[in-house]
C-alpha atoms as a PDB file:
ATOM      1  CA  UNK A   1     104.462  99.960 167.985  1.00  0.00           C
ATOM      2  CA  UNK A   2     106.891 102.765 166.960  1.00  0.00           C
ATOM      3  CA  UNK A   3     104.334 105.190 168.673  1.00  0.00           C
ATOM      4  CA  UNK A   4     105.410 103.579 171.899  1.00  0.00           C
ATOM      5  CA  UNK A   5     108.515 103.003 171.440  1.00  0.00           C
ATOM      6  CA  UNK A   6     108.784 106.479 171.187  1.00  0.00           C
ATOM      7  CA  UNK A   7     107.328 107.233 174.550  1.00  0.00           C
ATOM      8  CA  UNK A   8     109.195 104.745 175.729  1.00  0.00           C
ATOM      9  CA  UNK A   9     112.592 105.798 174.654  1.00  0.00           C
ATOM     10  CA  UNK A  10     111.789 109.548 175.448  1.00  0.00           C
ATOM     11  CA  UNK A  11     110.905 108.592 179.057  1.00  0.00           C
ATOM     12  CA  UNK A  12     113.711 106.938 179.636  1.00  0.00           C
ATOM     13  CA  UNK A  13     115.774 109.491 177.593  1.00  0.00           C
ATOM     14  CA  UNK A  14     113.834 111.783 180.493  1.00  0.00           C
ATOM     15  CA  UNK A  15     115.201 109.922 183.210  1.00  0.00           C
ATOM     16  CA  UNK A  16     119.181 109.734 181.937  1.00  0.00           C
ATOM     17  CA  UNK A  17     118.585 113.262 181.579  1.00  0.00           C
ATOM     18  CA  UNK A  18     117.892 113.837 184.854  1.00  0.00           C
ATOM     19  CA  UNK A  19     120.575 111.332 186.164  1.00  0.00           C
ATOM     20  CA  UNK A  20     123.349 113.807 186.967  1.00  0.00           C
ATOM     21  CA  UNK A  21     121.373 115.611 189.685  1.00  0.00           C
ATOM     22  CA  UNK A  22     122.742 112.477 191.402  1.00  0.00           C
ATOM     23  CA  UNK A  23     125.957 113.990 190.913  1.00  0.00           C
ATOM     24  CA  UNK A  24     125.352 117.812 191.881  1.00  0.00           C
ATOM     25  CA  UNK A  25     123.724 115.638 195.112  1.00  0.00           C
ATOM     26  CA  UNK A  26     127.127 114.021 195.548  1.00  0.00           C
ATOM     27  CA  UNK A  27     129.228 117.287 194.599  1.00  0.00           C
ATOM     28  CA  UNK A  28     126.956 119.251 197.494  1.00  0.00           C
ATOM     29  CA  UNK A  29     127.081 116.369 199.875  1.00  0.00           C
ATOM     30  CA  UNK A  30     131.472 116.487 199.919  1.00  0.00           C
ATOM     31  CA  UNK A  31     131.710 120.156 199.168  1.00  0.00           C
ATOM     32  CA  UNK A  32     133.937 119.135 196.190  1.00  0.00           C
ATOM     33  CA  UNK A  33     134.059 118.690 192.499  1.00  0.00           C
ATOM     34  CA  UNK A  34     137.565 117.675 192.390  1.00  0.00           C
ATOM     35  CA  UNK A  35     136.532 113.909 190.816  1.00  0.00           C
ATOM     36  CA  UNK A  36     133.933 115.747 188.248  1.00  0.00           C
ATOM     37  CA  UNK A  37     135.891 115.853 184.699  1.00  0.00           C
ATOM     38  CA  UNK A  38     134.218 119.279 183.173  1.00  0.00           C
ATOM     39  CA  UNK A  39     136.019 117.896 179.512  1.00  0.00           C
ATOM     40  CA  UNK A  40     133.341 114.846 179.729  1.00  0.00           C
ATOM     41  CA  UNK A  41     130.396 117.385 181.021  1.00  0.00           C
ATOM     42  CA  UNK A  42     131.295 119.969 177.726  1.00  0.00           C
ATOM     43  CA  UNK A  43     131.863 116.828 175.612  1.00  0.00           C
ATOM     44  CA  UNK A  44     128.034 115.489 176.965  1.00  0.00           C
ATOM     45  CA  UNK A  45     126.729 119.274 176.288  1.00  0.00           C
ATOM     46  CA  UNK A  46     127.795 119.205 173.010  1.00  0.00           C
ATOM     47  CA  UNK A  47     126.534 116.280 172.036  1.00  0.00           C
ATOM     48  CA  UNK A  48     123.000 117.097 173.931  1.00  0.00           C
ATOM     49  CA  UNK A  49     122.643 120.499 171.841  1.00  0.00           C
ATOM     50  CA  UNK A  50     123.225 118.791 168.666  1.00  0.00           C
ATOM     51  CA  UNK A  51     120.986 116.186 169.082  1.00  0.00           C
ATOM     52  CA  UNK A  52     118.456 118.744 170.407  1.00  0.00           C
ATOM     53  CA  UNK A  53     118.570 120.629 167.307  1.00  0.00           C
ATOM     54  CA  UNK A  54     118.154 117.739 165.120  1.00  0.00           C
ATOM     55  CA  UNK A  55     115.243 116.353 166.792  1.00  0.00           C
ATOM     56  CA  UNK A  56     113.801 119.883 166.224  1.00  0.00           C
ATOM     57  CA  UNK A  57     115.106 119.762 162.437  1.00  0.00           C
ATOM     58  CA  UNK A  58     113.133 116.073 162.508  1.00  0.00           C
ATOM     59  CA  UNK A  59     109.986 117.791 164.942  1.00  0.00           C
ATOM     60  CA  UNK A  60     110.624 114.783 166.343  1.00  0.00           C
ATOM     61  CA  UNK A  61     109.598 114.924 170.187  1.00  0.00           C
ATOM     62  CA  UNK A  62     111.144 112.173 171.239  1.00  0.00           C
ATOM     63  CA  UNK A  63     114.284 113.634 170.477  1.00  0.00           C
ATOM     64  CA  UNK A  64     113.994 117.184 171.101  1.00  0.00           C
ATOM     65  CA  UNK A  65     112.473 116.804 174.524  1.00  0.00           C
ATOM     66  CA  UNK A  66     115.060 114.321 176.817  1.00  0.00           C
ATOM     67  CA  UNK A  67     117.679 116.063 174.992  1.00  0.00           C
ATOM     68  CA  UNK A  68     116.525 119.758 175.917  1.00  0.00           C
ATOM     69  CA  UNK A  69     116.427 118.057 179.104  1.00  0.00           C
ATOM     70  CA  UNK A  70     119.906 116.572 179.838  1.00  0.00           C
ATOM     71  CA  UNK A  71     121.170 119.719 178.511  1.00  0.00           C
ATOM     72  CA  UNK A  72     119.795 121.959 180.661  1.00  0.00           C
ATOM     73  CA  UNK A  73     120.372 120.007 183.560  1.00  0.00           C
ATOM     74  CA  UNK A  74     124.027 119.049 182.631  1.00  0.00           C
ATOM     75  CA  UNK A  75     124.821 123.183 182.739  1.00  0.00           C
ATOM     76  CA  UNK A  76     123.397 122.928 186.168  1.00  0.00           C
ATOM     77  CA  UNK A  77     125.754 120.189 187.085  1.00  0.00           C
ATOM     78  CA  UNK A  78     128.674 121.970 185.366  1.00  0.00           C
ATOM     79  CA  UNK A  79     127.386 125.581 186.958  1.00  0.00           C
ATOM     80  CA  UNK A  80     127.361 123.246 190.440  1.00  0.00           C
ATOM     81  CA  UNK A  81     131.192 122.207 189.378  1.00  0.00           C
ATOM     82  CA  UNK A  82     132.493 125.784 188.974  1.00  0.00           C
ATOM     83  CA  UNK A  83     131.059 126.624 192.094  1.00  0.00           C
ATOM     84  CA  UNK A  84     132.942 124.386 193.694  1.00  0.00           C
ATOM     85  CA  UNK A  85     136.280 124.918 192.101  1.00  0.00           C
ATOM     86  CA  UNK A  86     136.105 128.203 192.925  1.00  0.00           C
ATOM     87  CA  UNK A  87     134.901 128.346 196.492  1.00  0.00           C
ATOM     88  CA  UNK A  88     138.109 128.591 198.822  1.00  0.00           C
ATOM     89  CA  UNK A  89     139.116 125.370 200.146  1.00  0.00           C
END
């Protein structure tokens, strides 16, 4: 049972992680990131690294991998963000 919960929770972890492309889709879409708070996105990065790196300190996949994940696409949403701040209005 704990086997799949696992997968479970690291799919779905997958998933979340992959959630904020709906934003960059959103950010693209209006040409704006003026409503995208880049405190919360650093805050979220944070946290994503950390748990990253104990998952690894666990070798714990199922925490390492939607983790890795969500970071790497939440410095594409906040690399999206910047864009947008700085492009000329």
């Amino acid at each position: 049972m704990v086997g799949v919960l696992g997968v479970l929770a690291a799919s779905w972890g997958v998933l979340m992680a992959v959630a904020p492309l709906l934003q960059i889709h959103r950010m693209r879409e209006r040409r704006s990131s003026r409503d995208v708070s880049m405190a919360y996105l650093g805050v979220l990065q944070f946290g994503f690294a950390l748990w990253a790196a104990y998952g690894v300190s666990l070798g714990n996949a199922a925490i390492v991998l939607p983790n890795s994940v969500a970071f790497m696409v939440g410095i594409v949403t906040m690399l999206v963000a910047w864009r947008y701040r700085a492009a000329p209005a």
